[in-house]
N, C-alpha and C. Protein backbone atom coordinates (compact mmCIF):
# COMPACT_ATOMS: atom_id res chain seq x y z
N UNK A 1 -23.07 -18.08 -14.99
CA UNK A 1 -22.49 -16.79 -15.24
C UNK A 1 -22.63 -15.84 -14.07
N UNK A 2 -24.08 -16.11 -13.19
CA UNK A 2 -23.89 -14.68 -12.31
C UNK A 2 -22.75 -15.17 -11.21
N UNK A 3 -22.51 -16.57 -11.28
CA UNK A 3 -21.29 -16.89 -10.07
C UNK A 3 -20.14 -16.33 -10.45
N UNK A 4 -20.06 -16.09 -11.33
CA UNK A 4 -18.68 -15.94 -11.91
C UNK A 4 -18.38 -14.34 -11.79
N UNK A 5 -19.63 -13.63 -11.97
CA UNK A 5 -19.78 -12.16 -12.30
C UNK A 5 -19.79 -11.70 -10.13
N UNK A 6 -20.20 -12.85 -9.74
CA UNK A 6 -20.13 -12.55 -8.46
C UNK A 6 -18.56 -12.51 -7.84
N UNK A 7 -18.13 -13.57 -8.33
CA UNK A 7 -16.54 -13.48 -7.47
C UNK A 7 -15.76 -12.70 -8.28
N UNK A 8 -15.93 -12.09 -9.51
CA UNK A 8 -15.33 -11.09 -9.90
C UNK A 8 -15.74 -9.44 -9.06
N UNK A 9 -16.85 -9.91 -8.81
CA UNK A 9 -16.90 -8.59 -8.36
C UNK A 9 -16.41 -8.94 -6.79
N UNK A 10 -16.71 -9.88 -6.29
CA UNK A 10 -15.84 -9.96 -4.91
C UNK A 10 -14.31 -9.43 -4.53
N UNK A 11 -13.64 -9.76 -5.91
CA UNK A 11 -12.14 -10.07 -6.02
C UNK A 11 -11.83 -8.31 -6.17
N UNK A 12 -12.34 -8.16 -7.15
CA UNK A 12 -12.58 -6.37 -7.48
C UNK A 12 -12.42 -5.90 -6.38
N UNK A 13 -14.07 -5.74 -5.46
CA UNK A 13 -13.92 -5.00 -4.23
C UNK A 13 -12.65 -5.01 -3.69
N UNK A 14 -12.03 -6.19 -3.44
CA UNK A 14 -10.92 -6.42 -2.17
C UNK A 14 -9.64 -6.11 -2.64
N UNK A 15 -9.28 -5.99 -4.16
CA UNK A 15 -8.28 -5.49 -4.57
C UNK A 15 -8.11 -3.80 -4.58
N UNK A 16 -9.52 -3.17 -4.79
CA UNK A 16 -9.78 -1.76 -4.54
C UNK A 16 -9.39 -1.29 -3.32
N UNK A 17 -9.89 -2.30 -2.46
CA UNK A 17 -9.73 -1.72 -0.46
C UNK A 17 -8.36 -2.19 -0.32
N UNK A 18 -7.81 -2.91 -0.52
CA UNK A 18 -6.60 -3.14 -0.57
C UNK A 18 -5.36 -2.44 -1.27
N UNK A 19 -5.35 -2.65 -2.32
CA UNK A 19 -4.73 -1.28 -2.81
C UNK A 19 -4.85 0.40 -2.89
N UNK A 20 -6.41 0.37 -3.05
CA UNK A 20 -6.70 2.02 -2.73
C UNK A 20 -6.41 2.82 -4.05
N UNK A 21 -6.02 4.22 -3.78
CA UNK A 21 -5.63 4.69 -4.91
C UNK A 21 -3.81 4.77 -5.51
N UNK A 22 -3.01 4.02 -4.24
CA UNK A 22 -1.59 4.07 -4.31
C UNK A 22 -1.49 2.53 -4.48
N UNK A 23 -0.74 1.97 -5.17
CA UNK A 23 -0.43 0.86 -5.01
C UNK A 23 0.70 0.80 -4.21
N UNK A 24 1.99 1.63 -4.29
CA UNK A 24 3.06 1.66 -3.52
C UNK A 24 2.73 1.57 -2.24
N UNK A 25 1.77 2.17 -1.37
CA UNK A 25 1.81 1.94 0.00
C UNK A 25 1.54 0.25 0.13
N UNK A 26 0.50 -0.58 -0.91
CA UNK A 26 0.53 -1.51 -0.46
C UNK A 26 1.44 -2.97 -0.75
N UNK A 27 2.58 -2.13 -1.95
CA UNK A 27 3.53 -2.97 -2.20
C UNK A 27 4.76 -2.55 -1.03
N UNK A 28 4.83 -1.64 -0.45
CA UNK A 28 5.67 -1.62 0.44
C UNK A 28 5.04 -2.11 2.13
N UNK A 29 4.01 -2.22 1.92
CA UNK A 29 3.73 -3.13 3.58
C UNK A 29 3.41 -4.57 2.94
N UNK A 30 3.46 -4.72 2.21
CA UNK A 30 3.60 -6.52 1.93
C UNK A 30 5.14 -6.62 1.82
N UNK A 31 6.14 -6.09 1.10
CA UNK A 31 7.42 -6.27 1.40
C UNK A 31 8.04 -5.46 3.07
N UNK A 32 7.37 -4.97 3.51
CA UNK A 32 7.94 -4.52 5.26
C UNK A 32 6.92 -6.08 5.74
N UNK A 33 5.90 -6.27 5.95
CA UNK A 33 5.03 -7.81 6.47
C UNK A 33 6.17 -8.60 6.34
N UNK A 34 6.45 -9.22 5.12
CA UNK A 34 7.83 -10.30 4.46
C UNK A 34 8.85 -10.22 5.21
N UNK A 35 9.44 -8.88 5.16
CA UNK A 35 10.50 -8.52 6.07
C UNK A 35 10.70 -8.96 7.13
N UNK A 36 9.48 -8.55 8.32
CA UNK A 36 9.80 -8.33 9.31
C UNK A 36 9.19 -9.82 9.53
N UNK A 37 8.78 -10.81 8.73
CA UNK A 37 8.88 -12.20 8.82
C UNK A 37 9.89 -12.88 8.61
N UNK A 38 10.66 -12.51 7.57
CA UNK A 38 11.89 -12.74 7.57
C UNK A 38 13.28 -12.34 8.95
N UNK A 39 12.72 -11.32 9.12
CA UNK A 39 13.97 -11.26 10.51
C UNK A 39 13.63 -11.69 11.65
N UNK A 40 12.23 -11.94 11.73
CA UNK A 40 11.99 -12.69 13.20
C UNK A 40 12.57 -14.39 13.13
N UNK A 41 11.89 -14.58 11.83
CA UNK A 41 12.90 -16.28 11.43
C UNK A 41 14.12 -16.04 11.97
N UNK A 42 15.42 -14.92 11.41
CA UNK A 42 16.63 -15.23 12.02
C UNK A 42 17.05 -14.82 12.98
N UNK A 43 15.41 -14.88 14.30
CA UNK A 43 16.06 -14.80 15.45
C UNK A 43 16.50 -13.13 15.58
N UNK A 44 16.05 -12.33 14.99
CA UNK A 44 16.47 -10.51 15.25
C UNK A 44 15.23 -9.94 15.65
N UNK A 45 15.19 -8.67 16.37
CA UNK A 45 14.40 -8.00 16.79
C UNK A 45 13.55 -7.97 15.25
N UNK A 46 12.10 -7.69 15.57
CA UNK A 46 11.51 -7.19 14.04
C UNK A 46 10.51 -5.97 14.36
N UNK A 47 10.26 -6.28 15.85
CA UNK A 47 9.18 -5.36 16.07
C UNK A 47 9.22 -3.53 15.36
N UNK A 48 9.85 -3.13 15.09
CA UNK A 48 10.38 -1.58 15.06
C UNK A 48 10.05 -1.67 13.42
N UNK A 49 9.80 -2.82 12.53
CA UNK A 49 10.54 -2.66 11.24
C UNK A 49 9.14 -2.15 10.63
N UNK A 50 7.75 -2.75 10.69
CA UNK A 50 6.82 -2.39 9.76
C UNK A 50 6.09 -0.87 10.40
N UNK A 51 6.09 -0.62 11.84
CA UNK A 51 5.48 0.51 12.19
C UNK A 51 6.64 1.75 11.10
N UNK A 52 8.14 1.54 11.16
CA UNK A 52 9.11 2.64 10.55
C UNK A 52 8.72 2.38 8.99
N UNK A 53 8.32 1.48 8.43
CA UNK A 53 7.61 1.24 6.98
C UNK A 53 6.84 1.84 6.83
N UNK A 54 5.26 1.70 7.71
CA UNK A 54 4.29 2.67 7.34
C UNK A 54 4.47 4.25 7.52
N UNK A 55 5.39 4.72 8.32
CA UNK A 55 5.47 5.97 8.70
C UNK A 55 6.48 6.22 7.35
N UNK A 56 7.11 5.78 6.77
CA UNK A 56 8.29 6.42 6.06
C UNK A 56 7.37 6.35 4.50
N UNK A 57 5.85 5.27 4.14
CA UNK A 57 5.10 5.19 3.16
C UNK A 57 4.30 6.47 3.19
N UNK A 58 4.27 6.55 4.41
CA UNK A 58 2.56 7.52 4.41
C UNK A 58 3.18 9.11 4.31
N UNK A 59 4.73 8.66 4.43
CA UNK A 59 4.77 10.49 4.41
C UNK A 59 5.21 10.43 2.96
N UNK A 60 6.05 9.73 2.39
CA UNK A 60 5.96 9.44 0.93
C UNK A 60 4.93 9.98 0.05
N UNK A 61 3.54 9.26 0.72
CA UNK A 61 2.39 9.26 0.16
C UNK A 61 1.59 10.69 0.02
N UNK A 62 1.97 10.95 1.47
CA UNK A 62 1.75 12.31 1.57
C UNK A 62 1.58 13.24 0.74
N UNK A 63 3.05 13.46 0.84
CA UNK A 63 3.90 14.62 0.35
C UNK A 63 3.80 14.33 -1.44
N UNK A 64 3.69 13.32 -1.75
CA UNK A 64 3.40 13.39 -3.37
C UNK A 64 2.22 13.91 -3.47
N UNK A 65 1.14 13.51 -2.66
CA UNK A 65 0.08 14.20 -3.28
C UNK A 65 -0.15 15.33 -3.12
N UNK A 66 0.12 15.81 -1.88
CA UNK A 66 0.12 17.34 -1.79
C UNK A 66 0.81 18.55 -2.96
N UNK A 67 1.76 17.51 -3.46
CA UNK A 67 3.17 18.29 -4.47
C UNK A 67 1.65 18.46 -5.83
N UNK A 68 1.49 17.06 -6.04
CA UNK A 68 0.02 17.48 -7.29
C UNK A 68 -0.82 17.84 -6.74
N UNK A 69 -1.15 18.02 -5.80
CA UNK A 69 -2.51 18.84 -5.66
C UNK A 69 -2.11 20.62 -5.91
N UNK A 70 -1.12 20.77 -5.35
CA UNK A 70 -0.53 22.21 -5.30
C UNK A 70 -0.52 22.69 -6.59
N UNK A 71 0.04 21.91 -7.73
CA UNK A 71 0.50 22.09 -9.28
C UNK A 71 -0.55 22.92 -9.93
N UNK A 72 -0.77 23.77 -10.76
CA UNK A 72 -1.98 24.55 -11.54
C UNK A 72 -2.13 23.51 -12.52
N UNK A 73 -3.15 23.37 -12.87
CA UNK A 73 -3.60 22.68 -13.88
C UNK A 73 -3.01 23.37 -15.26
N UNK A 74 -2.79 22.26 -16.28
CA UNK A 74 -2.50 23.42 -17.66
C UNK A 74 -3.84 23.99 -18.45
N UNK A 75 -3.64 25.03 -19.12
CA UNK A 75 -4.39 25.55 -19.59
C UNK A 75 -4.79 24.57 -20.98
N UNK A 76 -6.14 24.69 -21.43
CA UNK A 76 -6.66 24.24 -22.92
C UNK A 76 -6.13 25.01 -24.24
């Protein structure tokens, strides 16, 4: 049992650091990664594709949270 309780908690950690508190940033750089594996296969430039991914996630990411952080809380 503690093996078991061990790679659960292994798996845990790395899904936490990995995903974080957004999952979208890290479903969109595994589909920009894919991508830009996919267009180097057919022979196309790819370099430009995941740096314009993370920049177009993180302001995404941004700007949502800033929008809720700004919001007043409702009253009780």
């Amino acid at each position: 049992m503690i093996v078991v309780r061990w790679i659960r908690a292994f798996v845990d950690f790395w899904i936490d650091f990995i995903v974080g508190d957004d999952w979208t940033v890290a479903a969109t750089v595994l589909v920009a990664l894919l991508a830009t594996w996919g267009l180097h296969r057919a022979g196309l430039p790819a370099w430009w594709l995941l740096p314009a991914a993370v920049i177009g996630i993180a302001t995404v990411s941004l700007r949502r949270a800033t929008t809720r952080a700004g919001r007043p809380t409702p009253p009780r």
